[in-house]
Structures are given as C-alpha cells and as structure tokens.
Protein backbone atom coordinates (compact mmCIF):
# COMPACT_ATOMS: atom_id res chain seq x y z
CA UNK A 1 -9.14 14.85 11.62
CA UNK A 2 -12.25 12.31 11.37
CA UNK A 3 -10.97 9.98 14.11
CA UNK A 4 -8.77 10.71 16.82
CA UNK A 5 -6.97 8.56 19.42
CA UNK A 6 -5.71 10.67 22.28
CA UNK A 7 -3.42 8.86 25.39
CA UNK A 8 -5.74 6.14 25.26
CA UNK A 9 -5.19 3.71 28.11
CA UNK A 10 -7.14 0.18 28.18
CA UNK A 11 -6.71 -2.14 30.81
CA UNK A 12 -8.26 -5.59 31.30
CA UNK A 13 -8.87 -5.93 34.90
CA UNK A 14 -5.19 -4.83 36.03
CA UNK A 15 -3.57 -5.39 33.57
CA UNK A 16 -3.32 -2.50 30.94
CA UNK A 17 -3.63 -3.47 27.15
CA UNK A 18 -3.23 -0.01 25.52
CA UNK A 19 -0.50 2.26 27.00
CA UNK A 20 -2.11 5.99 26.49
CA UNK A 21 -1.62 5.73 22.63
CA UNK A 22 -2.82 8.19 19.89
CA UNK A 23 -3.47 7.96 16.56
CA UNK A 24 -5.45 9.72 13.81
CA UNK A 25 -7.28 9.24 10.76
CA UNK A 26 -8.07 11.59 7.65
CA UNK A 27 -11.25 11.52 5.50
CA UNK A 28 -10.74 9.28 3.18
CA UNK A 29 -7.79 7.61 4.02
CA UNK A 30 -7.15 3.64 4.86
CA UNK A 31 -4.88 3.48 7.67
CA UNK A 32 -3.27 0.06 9.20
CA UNK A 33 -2.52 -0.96 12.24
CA UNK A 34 -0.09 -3.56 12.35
CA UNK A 35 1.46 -5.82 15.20
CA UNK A 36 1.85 -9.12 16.24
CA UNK A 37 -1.06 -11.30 18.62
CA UNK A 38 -1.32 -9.60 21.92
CA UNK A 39 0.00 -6.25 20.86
CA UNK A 40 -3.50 -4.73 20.75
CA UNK A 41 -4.91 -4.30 17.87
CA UNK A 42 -8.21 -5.65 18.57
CA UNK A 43 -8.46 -4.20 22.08
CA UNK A 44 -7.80 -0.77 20.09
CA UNK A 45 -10.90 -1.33 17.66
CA UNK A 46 -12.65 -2.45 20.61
CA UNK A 47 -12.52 0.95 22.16
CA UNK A 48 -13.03 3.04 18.99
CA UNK A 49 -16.49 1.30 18.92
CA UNK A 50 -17.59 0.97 22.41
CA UNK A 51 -17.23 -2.36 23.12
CA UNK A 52 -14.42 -1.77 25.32
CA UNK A 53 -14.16 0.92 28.10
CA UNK A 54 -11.19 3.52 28.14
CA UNK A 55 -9.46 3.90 31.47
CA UNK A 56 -7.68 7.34 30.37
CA UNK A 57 -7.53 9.42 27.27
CA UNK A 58 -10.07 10.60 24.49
CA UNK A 59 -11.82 9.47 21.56
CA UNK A 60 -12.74 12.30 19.11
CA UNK A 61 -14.99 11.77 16.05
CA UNK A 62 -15.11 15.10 13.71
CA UNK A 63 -14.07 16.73 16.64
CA UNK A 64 -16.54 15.46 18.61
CA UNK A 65 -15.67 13.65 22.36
CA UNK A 66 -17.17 10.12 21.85
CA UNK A 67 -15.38 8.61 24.48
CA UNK A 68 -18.22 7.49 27.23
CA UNK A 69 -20.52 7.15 24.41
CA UNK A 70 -22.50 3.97 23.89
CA UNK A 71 -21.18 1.27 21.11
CA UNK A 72 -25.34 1.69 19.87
CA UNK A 73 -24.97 5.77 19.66
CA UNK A 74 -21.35 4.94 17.76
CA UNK A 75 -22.77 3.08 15.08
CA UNK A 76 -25.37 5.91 14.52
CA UNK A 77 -22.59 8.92 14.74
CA UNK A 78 -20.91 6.88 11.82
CA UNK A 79 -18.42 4.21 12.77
CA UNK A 80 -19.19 0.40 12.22
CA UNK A 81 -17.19 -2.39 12.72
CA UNK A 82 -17.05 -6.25 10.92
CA UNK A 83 -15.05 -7.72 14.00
CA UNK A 84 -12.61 -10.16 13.82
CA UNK A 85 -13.78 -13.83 13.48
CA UNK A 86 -16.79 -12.63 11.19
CA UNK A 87 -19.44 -12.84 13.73
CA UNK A 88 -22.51 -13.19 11.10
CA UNK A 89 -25.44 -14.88 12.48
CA UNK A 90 -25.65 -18.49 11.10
CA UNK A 91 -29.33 -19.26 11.18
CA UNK A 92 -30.30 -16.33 9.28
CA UNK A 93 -30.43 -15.60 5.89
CA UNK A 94 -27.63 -13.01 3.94
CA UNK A 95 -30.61 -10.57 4.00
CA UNK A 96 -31.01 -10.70 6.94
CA UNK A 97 -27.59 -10.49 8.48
CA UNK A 98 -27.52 -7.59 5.92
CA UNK A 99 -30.60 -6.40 8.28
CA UNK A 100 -29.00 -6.07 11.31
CA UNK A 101 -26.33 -3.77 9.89
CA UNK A 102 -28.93 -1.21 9.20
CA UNK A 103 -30.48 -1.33 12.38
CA UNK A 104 -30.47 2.43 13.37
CA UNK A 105 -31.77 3.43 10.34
CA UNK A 106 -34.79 4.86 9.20
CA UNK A 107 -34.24 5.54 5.49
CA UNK A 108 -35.95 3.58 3.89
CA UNK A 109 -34.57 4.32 0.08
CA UNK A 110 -31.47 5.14 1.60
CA UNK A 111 -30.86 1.27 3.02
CA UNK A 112 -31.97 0.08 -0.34
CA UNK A 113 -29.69 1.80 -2.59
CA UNK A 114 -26.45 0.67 0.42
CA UNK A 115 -28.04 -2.94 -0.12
CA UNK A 116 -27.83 -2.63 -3.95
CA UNK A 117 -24.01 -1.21 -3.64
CA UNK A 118 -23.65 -4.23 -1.09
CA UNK A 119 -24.39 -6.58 -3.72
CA UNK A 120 -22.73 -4.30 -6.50
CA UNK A 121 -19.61 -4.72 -4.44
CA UNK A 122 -20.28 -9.10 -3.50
CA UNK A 123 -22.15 -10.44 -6.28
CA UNK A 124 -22.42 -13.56 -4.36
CA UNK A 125 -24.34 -12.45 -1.52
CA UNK A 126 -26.34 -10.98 -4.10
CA UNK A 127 -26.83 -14.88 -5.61
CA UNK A 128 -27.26 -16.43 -1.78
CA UNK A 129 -29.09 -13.73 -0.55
CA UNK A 130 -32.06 -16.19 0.85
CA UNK A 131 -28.96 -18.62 2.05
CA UNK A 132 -28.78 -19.21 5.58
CA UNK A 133 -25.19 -17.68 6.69
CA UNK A 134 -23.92 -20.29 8.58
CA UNK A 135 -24.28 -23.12 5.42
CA UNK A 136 -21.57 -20.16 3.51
CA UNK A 137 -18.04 -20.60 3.11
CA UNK A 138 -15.21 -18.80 4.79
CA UNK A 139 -15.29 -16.27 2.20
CA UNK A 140 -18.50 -15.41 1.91
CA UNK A 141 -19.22 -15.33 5.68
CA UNK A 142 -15.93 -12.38 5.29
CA UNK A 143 -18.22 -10.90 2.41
CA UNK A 144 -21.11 -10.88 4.75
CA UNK A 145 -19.64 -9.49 7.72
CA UNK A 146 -18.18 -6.74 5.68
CA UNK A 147 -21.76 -5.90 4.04
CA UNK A 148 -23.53 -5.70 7.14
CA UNK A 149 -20.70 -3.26 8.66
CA UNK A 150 -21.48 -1.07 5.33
CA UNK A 151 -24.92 -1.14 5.77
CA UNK A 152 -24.84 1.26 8.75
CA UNK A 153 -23.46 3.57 6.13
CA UNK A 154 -20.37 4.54 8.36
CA UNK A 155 -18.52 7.51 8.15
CA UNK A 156 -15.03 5.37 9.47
CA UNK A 157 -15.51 1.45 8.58
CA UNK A 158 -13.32 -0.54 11.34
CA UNK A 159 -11.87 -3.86 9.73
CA UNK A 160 -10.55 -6.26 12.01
CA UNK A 161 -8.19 -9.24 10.44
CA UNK A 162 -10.26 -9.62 7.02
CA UNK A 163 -8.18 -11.88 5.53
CA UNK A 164 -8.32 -14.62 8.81
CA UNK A 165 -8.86 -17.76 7.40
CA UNK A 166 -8.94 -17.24 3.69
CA UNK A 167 -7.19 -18.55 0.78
CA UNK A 168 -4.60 -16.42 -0.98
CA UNK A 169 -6.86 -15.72 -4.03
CA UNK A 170 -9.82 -15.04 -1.38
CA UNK A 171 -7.45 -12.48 0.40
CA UNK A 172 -6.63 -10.93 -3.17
CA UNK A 173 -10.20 -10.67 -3.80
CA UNK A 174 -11.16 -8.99 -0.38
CA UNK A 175 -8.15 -6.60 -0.55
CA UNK A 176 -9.37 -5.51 -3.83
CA UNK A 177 -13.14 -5.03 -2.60
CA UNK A 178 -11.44 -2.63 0.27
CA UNK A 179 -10.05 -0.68 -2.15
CA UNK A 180 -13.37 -0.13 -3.91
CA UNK A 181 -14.83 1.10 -0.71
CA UNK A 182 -12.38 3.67 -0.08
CA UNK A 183 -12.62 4.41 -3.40
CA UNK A 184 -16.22 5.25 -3.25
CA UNK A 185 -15.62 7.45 -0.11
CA UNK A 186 -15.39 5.32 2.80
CA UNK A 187 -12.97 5.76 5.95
CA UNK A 188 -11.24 2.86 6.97
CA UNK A 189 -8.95 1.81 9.80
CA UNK A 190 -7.69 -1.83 8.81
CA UNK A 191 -6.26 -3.83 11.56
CA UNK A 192 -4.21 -6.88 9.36
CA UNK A 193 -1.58 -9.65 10.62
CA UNK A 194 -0.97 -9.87 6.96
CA UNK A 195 0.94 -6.85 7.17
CA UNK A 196 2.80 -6.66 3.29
CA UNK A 197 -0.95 -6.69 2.21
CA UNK A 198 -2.13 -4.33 5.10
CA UNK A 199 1.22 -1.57 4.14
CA UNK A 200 0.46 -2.43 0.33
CA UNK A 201 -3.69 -1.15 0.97
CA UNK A 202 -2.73 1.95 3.33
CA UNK A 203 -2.16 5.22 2.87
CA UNK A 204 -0.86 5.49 6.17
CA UNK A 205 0.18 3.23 9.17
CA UNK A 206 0.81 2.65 12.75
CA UNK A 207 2.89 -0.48 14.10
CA UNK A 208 1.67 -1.29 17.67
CA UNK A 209 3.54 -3.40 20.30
CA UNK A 210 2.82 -4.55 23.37
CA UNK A 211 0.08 -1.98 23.74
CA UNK A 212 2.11 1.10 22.36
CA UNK A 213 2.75 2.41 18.97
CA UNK A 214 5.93 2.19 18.28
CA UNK A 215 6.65 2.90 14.39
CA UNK A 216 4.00 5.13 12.10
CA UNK A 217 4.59 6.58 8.28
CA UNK A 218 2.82 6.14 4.97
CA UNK A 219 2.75 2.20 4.14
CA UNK A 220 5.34 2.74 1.56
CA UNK A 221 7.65 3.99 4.07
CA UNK A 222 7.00 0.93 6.37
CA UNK A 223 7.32 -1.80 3.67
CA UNK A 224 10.78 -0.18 3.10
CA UNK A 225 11.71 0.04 7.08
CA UNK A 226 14.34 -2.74 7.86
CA UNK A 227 12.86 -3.10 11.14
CA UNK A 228 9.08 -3.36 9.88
CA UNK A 229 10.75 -5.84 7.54
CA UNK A 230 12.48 -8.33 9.51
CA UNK A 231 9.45 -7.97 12.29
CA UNK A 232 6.34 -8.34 10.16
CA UNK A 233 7.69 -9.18 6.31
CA UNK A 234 9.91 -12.05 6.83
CA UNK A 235 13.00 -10.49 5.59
CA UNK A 236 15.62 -11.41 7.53
C-alpha cells in the first residue's frame, strides 16, 4: 500500500471532523473521495499533508508512520497537494509559482525536465509563463496550482475540488490532464463534488459522510449504486 489511512480521528477544537476512518491507496491508482460540504473531505487531505493534526490513528506512507511528521518533511517524502481554492500566489509570475513547488529540491536537471513536462502537460502556462498569476483566468490559475503541486515530483499527488469554479469544457479539459498524470505514473487521491466525473476518473472510491466512510468500491461500482446515485448523481 503507498498511502494508508488507519482510525484516523480529526477534531476541530471539540468537535470531531473525521470519525477514526481508514482508507488506502495503491501505486498507481486514482482514488476519489466523494461526499457532500461538511462531510470531510478537505479536513481528510488536510491531515494526509500535515496541515491538520490527527487526534487518533495513523498515517502510513510506503509503510512508513508519517503521522507527527511535518507538512515541509511530507512534501519531501513524496506527497504534494494543489488545495482547494487554487491558492497560487497572484503577484508572481507562472514561473515562479512553478518555483515554489520545487522548493525542497536540489536537482537541478531534475526540476527542469518536471518544468518541461509541466508545460508539456499546460501549454498555456508554457505561453504565460512571465504572466503574473493573479491577472490569469480561473482555468489557468487550476493549471497553475496543479503544476506547482507536480513540481515537488510527488510520489501521491492530493487534488482537492479541481474542477471548483470552471466551465464544463474547462472541467473536461482538467479531467483529461489528470488522466495523463496517472498515466505517466503519478498517485493520486482526488477529492471531487463533481462526483459522476470523480467515479468516471477513479479506479477506486470512498464515499465519506459526516466524517465517516460510509460506501467504498471501484468507481464503476459506485456510478451503478442506487444509493451513490440518488445522493451524489441526481437520479432520483
């Protein structure tokens, strides 16, 4: 298993956000977490990367306890996150966003050929790349936020809501990009309120509720569960 979720518990003052769930994730595998606002899906990616403390319960990565480890020491044992809301940093340029993504790393050749496959992957950063990020559109700030997550070369890439904001050809385009990146060998754990394109992407998924996991089978299974359906797919 590269990533495992053991009894997790994450509470928010007193009040406990993730109920001791656990969840796992293959090399090379996308897997979705799906669930409505508040069920926490965010507070879950939070955790995985260290920007949220665990009350209870273990995180493992290749086996290895990463649990009280720092979100800094995370992004250098190989996971990196392009957080919900996009997060770029306006006043600098798409290089330099791209930059800060690479951060812990002293490879020189090895950051230039993952900023080459950055712009293999977004041709238009590749056109803006002196463009302040703030003057982008919605899209290309997504682009942007999703290159600089890549450019710590992650072992498990966490994606949270990609497709916030974005026009249904955007979202096409994105979901299609996502694909390429697994395709080329990347990890990913995709957390998605647009869950018919979330179940469509993933190998495998987990529904979440209310801070526990409640449903979890290959996305083919899910997009066929009446439940999952009439929940999250607006089939009544």
């Amino acid at each position: 298993m590269l990533l495992e979720l053991e009894d997790l518990v994450v509470a928010y003052g007193r009040i406990e956000a993730l109920h001791g769930i656990s969840l796992g994730i293959e090399e090379g595998e996308i897997v979705a977490l799906i669930g409505a606002n508040g069920a926490g899906k965010t507070t879950t990616m939070r955790a995985i990367s260290g920007l949220r403390a665990a009350q209870q319960g273990r995180i493992r990565l290749q086996g290895r306890d990463i649990t009280r480890m720092r979100a800094d020491q995370r992004v250098v044992s190989g996971i990196s996150q392009a957080p919900e809301g996009r997060g770029i940093f306006p006043g600098m340029t798409v290089e330099e966003n791209l930059d800060l993504g690479c951060y812990t790393r002293r490879d020189t050749a090895g950051i230039a050929e993952d900023r080459d496959r950055v712009f293999d992957l977004f041709p238009r950063l590749a056109e803006r790349r002196k463009q302040l990020g703030g003057t982008m559109s919605g899209g290309e700030q997504q682009m942007l936020t999703i290159g600089r997550a890549l450019m710590a070369r992650p072992k498990v890439l966490l994606l949270d809501e990609p497709s916030m904001g974005l026009a249904p050809m955007l979202i096409q385009q994105i979901f299609a990009i996502i694909a390429e990146i697994n395709t080329q060998g990347t990890t990913i754990l995709l957390v998605e309120q647009n869950a018919q394109q979330a179940l469509s992407l993933a190998h495998r998924a987990y529904v979440l509720e209310t801070g526990s996991i409640v449903r979890t089978g290959t996305g083919a299974e899910l997009l066929a569960d009446p439940t999952v359906q009439e929940a999250y797919l607006g089939v009544a």
